[in-house]
Every structure is written in structure tokens, then in C-alpha cells.
N, C-alpha and C. Protein backbone atom coordinates (compact mmCIF):
# COMPACT_ATOMS: atom_id res chain seq x y z
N UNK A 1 84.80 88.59 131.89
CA UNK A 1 83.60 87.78 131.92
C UNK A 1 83.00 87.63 130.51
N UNK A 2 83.02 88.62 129.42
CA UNK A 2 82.91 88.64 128.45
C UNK A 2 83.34 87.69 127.63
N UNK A 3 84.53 87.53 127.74
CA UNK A 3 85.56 86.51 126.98
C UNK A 3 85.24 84.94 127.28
N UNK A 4 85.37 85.18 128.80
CA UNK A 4 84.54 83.67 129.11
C UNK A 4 83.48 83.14 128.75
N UNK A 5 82.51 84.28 128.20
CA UNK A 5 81.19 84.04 127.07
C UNK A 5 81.66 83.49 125.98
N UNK A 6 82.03 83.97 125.36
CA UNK A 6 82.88 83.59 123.73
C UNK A 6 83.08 82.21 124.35
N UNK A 7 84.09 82.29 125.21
CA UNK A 7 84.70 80.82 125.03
C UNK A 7 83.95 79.91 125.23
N UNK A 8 82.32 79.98 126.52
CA UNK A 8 81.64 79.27 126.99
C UNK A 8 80.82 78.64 125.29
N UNK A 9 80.43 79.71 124.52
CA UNK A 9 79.81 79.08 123.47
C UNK A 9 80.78 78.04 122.47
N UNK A 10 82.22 78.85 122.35
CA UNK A 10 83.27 77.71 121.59
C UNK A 10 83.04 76.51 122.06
N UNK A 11 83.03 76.41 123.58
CA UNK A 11 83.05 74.80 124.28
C UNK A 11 81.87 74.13 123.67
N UNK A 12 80.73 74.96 123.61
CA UNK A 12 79.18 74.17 122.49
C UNK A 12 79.43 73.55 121.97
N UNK A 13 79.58 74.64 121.01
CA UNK A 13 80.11 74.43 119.70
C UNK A 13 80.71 72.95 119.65
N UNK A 14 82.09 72.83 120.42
CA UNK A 14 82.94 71.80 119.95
C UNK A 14 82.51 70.57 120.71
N UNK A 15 81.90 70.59 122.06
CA UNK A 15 81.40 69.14 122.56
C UNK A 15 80.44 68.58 121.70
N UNK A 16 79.79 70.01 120.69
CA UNK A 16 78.13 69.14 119.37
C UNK A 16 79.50 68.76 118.49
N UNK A 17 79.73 68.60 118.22
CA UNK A 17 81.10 67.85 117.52
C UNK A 17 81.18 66.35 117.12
N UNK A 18 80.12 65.56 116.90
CA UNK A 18 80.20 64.05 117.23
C UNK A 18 80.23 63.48 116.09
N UNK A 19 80.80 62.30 115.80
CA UNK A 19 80.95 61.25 115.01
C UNK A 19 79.57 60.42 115.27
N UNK A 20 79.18 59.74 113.82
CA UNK A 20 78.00 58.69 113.89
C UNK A 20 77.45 58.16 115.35
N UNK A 21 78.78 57.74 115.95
CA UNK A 21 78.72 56.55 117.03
C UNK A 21 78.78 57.90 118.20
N UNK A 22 78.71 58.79 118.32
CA UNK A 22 78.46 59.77 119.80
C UNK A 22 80.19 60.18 119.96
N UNK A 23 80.90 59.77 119.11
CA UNK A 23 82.13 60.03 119.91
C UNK A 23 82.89 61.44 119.37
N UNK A 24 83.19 62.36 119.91
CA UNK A 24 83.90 63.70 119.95
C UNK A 24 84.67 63.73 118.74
N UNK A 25 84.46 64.56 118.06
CA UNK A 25 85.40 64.44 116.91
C UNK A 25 86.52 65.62 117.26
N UNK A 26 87.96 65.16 117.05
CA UNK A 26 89.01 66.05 117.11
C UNK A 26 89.08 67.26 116.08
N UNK A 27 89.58 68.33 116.57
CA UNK A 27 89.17 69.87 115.92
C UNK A 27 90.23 70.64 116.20
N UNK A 28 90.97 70.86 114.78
CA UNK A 28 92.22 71.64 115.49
C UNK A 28 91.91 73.51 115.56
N UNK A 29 92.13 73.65 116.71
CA UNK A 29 91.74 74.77 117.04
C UNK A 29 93.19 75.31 117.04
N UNK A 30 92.89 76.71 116.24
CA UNK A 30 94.37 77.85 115.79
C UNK A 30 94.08 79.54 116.19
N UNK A 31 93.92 79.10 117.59
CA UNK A 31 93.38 80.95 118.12
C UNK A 31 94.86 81.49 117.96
N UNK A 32 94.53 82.82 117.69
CA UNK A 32 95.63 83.76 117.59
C UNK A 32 96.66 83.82 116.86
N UNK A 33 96.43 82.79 114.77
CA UNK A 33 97.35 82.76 114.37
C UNK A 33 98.14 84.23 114.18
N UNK A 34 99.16 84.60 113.13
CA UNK A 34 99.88 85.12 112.85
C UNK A 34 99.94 86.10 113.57
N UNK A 35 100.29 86.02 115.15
CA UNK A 35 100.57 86.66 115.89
C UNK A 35 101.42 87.64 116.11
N UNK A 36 102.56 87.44 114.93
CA UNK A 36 104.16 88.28 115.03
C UNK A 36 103.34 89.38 113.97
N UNK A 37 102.46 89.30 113.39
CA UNK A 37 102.17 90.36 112.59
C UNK A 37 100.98 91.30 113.46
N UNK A 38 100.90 92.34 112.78
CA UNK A 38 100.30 93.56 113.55
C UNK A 38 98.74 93.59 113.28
N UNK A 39 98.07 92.90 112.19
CA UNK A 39 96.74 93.55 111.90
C UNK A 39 95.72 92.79 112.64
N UNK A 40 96.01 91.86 113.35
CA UNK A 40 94.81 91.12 114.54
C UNK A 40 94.86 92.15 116.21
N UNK A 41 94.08 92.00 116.82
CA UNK A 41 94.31 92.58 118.08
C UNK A 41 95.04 91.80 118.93
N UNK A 42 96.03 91.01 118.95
CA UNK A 42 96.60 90.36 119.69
C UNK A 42 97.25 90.18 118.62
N UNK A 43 98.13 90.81 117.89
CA UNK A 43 99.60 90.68 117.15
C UNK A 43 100.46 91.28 118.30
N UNK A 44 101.58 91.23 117.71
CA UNK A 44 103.22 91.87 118.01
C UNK A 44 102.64 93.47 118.69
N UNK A 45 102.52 94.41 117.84
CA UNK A 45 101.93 95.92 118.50
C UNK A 45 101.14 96.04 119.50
N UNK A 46 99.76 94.59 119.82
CA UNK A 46 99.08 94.94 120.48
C UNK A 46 99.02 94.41 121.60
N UNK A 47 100.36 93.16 121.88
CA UNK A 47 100.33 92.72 123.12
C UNK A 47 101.65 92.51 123.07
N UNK A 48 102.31 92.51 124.55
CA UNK A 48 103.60 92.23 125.03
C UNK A 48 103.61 90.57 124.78
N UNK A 49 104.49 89.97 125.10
CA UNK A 49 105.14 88.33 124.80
C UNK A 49 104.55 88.17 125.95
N UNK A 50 104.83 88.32 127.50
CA UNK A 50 103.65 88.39 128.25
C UNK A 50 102.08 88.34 128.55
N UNK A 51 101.92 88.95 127.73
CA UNK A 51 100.47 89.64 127.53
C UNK A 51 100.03 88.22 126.85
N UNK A 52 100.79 88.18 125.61
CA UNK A 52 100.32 86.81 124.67
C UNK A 52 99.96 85.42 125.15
N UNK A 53 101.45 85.48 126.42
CA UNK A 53 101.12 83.53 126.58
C UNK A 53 100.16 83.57 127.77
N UNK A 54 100.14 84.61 128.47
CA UNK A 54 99.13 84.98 129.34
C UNK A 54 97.74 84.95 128.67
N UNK A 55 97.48 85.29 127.64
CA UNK A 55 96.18 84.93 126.44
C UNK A 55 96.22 83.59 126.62
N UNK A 56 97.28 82.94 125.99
CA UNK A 56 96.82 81.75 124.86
C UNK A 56 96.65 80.67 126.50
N UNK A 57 97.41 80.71 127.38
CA UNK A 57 97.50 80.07 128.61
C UNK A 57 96.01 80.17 129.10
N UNK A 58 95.02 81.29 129.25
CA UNK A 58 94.28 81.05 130.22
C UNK A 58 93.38 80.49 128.63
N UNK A 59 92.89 80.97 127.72
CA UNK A 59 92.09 80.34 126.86
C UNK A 59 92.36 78.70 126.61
N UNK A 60 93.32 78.13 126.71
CA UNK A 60 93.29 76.87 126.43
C UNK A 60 93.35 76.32 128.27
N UNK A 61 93.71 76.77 129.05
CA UNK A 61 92.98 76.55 130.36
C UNK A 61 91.41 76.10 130.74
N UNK A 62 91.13 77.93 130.32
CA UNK A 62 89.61 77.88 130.32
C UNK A 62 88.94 76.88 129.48
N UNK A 63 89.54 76.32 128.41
CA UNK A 63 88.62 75.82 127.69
C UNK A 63 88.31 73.74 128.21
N UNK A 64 90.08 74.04 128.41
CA UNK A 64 90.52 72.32 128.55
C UNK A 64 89.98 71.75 130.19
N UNK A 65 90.51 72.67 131.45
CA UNK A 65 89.69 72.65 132.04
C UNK A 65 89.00 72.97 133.22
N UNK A 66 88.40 74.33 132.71
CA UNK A 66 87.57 74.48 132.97
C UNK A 66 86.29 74.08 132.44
N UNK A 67 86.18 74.18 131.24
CA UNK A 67 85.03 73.40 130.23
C UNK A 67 84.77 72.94 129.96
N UNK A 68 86.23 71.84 130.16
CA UNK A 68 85.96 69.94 129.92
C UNK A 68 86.19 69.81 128.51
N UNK A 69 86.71 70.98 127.40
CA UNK A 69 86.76 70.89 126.13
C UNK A 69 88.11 70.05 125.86
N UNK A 70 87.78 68.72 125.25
CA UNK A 70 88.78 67.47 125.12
C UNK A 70 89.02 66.95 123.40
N UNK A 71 88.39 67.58 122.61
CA UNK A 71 88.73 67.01 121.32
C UNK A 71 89.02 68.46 120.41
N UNK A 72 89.71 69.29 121.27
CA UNK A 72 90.51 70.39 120.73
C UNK A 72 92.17 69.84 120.63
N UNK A 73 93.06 70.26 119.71
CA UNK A 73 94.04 70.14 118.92
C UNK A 73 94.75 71.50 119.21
N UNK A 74 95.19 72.03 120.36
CA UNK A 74 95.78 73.62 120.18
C UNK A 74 97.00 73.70 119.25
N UNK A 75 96.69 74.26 117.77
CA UNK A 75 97.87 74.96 116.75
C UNK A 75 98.69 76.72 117.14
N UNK A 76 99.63 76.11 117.41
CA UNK A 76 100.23 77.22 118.06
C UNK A 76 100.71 77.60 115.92
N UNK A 77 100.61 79.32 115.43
CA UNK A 77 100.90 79.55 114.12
C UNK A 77 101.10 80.92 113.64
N UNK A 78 102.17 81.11 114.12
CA UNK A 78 103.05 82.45 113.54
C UNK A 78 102.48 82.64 112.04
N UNK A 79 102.92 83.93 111.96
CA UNK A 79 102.93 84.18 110.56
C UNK A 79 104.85 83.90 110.43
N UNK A 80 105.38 84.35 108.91
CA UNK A 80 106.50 84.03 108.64
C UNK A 80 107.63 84.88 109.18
N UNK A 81 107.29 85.31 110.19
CA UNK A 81 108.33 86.50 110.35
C UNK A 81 109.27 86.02 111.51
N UNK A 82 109.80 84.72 111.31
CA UNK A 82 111.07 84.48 111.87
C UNK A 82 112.52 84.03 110.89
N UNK A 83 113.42 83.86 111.54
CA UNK A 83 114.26 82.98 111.08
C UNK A 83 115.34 82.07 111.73
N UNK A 84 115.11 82.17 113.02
CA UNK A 84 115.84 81.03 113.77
C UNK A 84 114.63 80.37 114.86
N UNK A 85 115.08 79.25 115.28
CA UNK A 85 114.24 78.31 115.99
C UNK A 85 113.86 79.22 117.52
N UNK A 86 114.39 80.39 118.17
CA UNK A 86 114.45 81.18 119.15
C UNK A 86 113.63 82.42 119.13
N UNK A 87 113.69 82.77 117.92
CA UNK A 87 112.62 84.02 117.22
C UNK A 87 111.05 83.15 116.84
N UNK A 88 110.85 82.23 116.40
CA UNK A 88 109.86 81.14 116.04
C UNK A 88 109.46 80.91 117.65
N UNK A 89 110.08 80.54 118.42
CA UNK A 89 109.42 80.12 120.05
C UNK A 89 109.45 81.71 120.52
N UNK A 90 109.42 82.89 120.14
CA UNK A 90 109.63 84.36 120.81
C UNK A 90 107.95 83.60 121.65
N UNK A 91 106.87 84.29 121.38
CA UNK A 91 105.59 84.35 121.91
C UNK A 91 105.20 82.16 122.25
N UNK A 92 105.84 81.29 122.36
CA UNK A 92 105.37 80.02 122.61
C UNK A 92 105.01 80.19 124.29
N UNK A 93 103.79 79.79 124.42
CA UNK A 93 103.39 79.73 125.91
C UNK A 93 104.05 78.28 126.62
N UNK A 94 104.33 77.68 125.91
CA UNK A 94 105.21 76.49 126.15
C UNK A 94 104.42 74.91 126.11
N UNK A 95 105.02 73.85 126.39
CA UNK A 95 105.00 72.57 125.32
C UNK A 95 102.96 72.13 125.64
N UNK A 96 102.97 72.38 127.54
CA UNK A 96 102.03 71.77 127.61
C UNK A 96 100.59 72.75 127.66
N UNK A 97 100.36 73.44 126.71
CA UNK A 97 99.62 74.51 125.94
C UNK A 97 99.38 74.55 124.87
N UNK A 98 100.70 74.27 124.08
CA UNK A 98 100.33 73.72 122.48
C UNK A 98 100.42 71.89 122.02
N UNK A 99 99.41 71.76 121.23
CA UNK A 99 99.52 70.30 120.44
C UNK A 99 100.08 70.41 119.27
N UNK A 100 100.21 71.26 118.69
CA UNK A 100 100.44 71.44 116.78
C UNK A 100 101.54 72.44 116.88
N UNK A 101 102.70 72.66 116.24
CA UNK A 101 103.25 73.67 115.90
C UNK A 101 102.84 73.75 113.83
N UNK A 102 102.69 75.30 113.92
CA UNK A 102 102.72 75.53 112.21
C UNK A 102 103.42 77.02 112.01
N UNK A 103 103.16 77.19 110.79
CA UNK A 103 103.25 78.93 110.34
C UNK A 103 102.56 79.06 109.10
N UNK A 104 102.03 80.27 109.17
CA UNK A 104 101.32 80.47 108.14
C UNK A 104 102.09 81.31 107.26
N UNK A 105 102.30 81.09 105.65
CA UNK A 105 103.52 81.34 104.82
C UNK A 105 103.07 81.55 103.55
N UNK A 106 102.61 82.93 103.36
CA UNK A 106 102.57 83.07 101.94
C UNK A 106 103.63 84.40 101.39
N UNK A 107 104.11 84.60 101.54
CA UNK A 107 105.27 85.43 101.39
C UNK A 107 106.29 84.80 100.59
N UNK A 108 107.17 83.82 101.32
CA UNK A 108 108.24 83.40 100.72
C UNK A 108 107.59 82.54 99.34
N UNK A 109 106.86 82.22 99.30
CA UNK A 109 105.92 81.07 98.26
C UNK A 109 105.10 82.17 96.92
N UNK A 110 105.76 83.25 97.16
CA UNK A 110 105.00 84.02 95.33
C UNK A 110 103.92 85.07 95.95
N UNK A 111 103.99 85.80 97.05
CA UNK A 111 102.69 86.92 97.60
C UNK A 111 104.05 87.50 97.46
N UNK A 112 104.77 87.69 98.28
CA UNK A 112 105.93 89.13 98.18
C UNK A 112 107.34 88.68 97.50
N UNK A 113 107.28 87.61 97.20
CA UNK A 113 109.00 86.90 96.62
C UNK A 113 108.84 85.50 96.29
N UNK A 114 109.68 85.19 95.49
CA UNK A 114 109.55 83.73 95.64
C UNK A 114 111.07 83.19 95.81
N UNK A 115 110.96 82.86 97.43
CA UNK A 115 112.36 82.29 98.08
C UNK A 115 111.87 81.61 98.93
N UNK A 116 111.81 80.42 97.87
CA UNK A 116 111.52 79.04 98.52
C UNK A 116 112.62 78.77 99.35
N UNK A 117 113.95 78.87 99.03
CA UNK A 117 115.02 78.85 100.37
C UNK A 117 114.45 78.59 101.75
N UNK A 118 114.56 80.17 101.55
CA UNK A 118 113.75 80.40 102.92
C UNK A 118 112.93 80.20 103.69
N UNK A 119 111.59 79.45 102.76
CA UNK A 119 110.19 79.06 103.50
C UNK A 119 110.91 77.81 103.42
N UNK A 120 111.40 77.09 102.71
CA UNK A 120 111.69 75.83 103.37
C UNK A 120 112.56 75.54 104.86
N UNK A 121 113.76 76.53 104.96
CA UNK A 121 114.17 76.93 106.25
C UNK A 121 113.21 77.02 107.40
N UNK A 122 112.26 77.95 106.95
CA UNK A 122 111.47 77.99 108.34
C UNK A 122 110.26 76.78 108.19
N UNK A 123 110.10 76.06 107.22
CA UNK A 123 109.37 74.93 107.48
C UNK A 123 109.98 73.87 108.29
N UNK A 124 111.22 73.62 108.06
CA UNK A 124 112.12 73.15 108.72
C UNK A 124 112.26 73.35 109.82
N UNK A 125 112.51 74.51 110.76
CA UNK A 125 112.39 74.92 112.14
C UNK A 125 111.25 74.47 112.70
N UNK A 126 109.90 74.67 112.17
CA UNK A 126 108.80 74.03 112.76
C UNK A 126 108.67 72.48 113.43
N UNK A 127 108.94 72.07 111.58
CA UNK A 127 109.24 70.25 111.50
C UNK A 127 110.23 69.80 113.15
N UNK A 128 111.19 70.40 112.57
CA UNK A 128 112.04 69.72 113.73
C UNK A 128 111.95 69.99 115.28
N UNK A 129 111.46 71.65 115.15
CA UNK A 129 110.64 71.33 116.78
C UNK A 129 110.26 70.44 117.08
N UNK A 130 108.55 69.90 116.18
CA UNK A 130 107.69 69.00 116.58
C UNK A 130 108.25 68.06 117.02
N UNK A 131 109.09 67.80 115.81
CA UNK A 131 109.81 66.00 116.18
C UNK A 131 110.89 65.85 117.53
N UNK A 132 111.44 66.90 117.79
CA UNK A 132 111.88 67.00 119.09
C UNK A 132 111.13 67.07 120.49
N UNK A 133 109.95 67.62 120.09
CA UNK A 133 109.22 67.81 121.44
C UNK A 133 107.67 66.86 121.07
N UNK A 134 107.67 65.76 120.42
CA UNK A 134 106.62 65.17 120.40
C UNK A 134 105.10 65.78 119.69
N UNK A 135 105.62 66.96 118.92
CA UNK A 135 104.50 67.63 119.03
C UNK A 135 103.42 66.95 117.23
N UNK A 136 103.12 67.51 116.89
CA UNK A 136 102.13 67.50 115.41
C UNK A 136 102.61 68.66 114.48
N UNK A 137 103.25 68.96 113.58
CA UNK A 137 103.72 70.11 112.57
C UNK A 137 102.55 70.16 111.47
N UNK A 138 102.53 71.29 111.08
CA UNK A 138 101.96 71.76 110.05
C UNK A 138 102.05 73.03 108.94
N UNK A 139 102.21 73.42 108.14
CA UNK A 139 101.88 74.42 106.76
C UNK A 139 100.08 75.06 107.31
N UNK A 140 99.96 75.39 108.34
CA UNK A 140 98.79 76.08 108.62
C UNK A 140 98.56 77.16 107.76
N UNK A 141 98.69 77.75 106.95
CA UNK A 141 98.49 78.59 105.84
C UNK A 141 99.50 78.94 104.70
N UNK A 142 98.92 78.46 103.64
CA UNK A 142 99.77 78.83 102.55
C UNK A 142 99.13 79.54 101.02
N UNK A 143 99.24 79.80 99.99
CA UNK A 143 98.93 80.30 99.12
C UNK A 143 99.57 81.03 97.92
N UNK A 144 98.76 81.02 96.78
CA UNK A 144 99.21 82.23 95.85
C UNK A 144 98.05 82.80 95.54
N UNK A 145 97.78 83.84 95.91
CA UNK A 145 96.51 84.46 95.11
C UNK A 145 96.10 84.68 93.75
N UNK A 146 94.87 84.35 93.18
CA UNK A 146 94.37 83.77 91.56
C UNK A 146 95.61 82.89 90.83
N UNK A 147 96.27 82.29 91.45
CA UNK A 147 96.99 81.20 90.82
C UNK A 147 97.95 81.45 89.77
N UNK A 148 98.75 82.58 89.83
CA UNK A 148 98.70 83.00 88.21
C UNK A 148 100.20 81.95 87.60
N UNK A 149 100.39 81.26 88.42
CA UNK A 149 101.37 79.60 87.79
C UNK A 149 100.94 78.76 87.77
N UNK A 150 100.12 77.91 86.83
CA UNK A 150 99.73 76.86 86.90
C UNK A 150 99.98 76.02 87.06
N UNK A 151 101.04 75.22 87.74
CA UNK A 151 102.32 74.78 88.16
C UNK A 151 102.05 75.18 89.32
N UNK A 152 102.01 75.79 90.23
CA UNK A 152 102.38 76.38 91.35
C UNK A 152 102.25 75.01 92.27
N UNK A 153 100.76 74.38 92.47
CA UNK A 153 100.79 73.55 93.89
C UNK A 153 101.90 71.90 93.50
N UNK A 154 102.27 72.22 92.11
CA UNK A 154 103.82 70.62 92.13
C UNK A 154 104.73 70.82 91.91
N UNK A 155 104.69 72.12 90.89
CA UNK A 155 105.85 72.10 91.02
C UNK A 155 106.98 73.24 91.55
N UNK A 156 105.74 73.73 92.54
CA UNK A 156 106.68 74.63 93.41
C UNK A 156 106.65 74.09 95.07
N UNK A 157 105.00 74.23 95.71
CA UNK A 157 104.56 73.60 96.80
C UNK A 157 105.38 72.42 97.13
N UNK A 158 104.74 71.33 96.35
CA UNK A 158 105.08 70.45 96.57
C UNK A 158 106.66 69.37 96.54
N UNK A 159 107.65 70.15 95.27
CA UNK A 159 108.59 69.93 94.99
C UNK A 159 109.45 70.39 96.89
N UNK A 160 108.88 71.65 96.83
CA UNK A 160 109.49 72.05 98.12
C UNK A 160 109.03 71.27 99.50
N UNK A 161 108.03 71.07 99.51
CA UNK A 161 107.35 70.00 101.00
C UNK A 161 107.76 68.72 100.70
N UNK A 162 108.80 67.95 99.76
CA UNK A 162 109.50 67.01 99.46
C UNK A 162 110.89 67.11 100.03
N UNK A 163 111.36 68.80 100.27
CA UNK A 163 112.52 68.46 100.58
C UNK A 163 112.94 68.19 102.17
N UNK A 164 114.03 68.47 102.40
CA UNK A 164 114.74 68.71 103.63
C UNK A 164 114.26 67.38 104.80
N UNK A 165 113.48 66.78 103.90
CA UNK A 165 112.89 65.69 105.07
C UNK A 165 111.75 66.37 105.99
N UNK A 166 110.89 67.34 105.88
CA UNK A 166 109.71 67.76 106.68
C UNK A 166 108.72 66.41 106.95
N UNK A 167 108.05 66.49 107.54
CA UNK A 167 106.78 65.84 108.59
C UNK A 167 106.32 67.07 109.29
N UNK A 168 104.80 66.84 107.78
CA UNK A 168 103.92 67.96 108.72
C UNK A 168 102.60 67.32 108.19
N UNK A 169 101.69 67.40 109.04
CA UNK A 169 100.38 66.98 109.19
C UNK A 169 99.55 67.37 107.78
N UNK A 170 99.71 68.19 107.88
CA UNK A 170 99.00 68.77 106.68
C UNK A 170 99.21 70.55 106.21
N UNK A 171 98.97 70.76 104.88
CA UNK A 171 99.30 72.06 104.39
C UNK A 171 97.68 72.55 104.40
N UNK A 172 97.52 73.71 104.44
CA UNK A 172 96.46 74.08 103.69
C UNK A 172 96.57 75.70 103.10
């Protein structure tokens, strides 16, 4: 009943949401990113794969409708800790639950290594979900902390979100 509080105020929140003309402005909502990692209460340690889509299922339930909440965007957004398209869908509650697939990726991009390879690989797995299942892709988190390449967002970011043919909504 608690939780249904939280969520009852999110629904506020997002129906005061309006454009000039009264109309709902779209809001991409990203509960429970980097889920495969351990330090949120609903990571990998603290809930079964079960446990998870059983989360993300009744919250975007509760919200869509039970609450009538309609200009939510559900971003389904791992952290980077996959590497095939099967390990990436491990925790997916499935198609008609999420709107957005992303991952959030600062690891392969200059926080613990820089193997762009690789983040482009798993940018790639995302991308081509989407485009297979109709969905919206995205770079839901990325970074280098204090910047220390000045270069970093062209000619590393970006050189790399040029390749392989990705379509993703947006990086941030």
C-alpha cells in the first residue's frame, strides 16, 4: 500500500505535465535502471528475475492502468553487464511493458577501460532489438568523469555512435 503511495503521487506529478495548449507532455520514465548491478535495492543481489518483472509489471500496470498515467515512455536500462542479446533480455518483463530499450555505459567508454569494441557491440544489441520489435533505443547513460580528454564527446562518443549503423533516440 505504501508503494502504491509513491506511485499515486508519480501519477501527479506526470498528469501536471502539460504543454501550453493543456496537452500531456510525453516523459520517459526509467524505473529500475541498472538493474544487473548490485547497489540499488532492486539490482541482481536483491531480487530474483522473477521478483524483477514482477516489479517492473505491476508498476507500469499500476501506473498505465490503474492511474490512467498515458504520457509515460517505459525505458527498460541495464547497466553494461551483458554481452549477448539473451543476457541483455535476462530481467525484460517483455515487449508490452517496455517502450524504450537502453543501457547505461560508462565503463567500456574511459570509467574502467576504454573498449569501445565492446560498448559499441552492446549498443548494437540494444539498436537492433528495438528495430526488430518496434521499440525506441537509447544510450540512457553515458560518461567520463571531469572530462580529462578533451576530445572525448567527437572524437570518441560520437565517432563510435556513427558506427555499426545504430538508431537510438538519444544519448545522455
Amino acid at each position: 500500500e505504501k508503494y502504491k503511495e509513491i506511485l499515486g503521487t508519480i501519477a501527479e506529478v506526470a498528469k501536471s505535465l502539460k504543454g501550453k495548449n493543456g496537452t500531456l507532455a510525453p516523459v520517459i520514465f526509467r524505473p529500475y535502471h541498472e538493474f544487473d548491478g548490485d547497489w540499488f535495492w532492486w539490482g541482481r543481489s536483491h531480487s530474483t528475475i522473477e521478483e524483477f518483472k514482477t516489479l517492473w509489471k505491476f508498476t507500469v500496470g499500476y501506473l498505465r492502468d490503474s492511474l490512467q498515467v498515458h504520457n509515460f515512455l517505459y525505458a527498460f536500462s541495464p547497466d553494461a553487464r551483458f554481452n549477448t542479446e539473451e543476457q541483455y533480455l535476462e530481467r525484460y518483463p517483455g515487449d508490452e511493458w517496455v517502450d524504450m530499450v537502453g543501457v547505461d555505459n560508462y565503463a567500456d567508454w574511459g570509467r574502467d577501460r576504454y573498449d569501445l569494441k565492446t560498448g559499441v557491440r552492446k549498443l548494437k544489441i540494444v539498436s537492433d532489438y528495438a528495430k526488430k520489435k518496434g521499440k525506441l533505443a537509447a544510450f540512457t547513460e553515458t560518461g567520463l568523469e571531469s572530462i580529462p580528454n578533451t576530445t572525448w564527446w567527437t572524437e570518441t562518443l560520437l565517432k563510435s555512435l556513427k558506427s555499426e549503423g545504430l538508431e537510438l533516440s538519444y544519448v545522455l
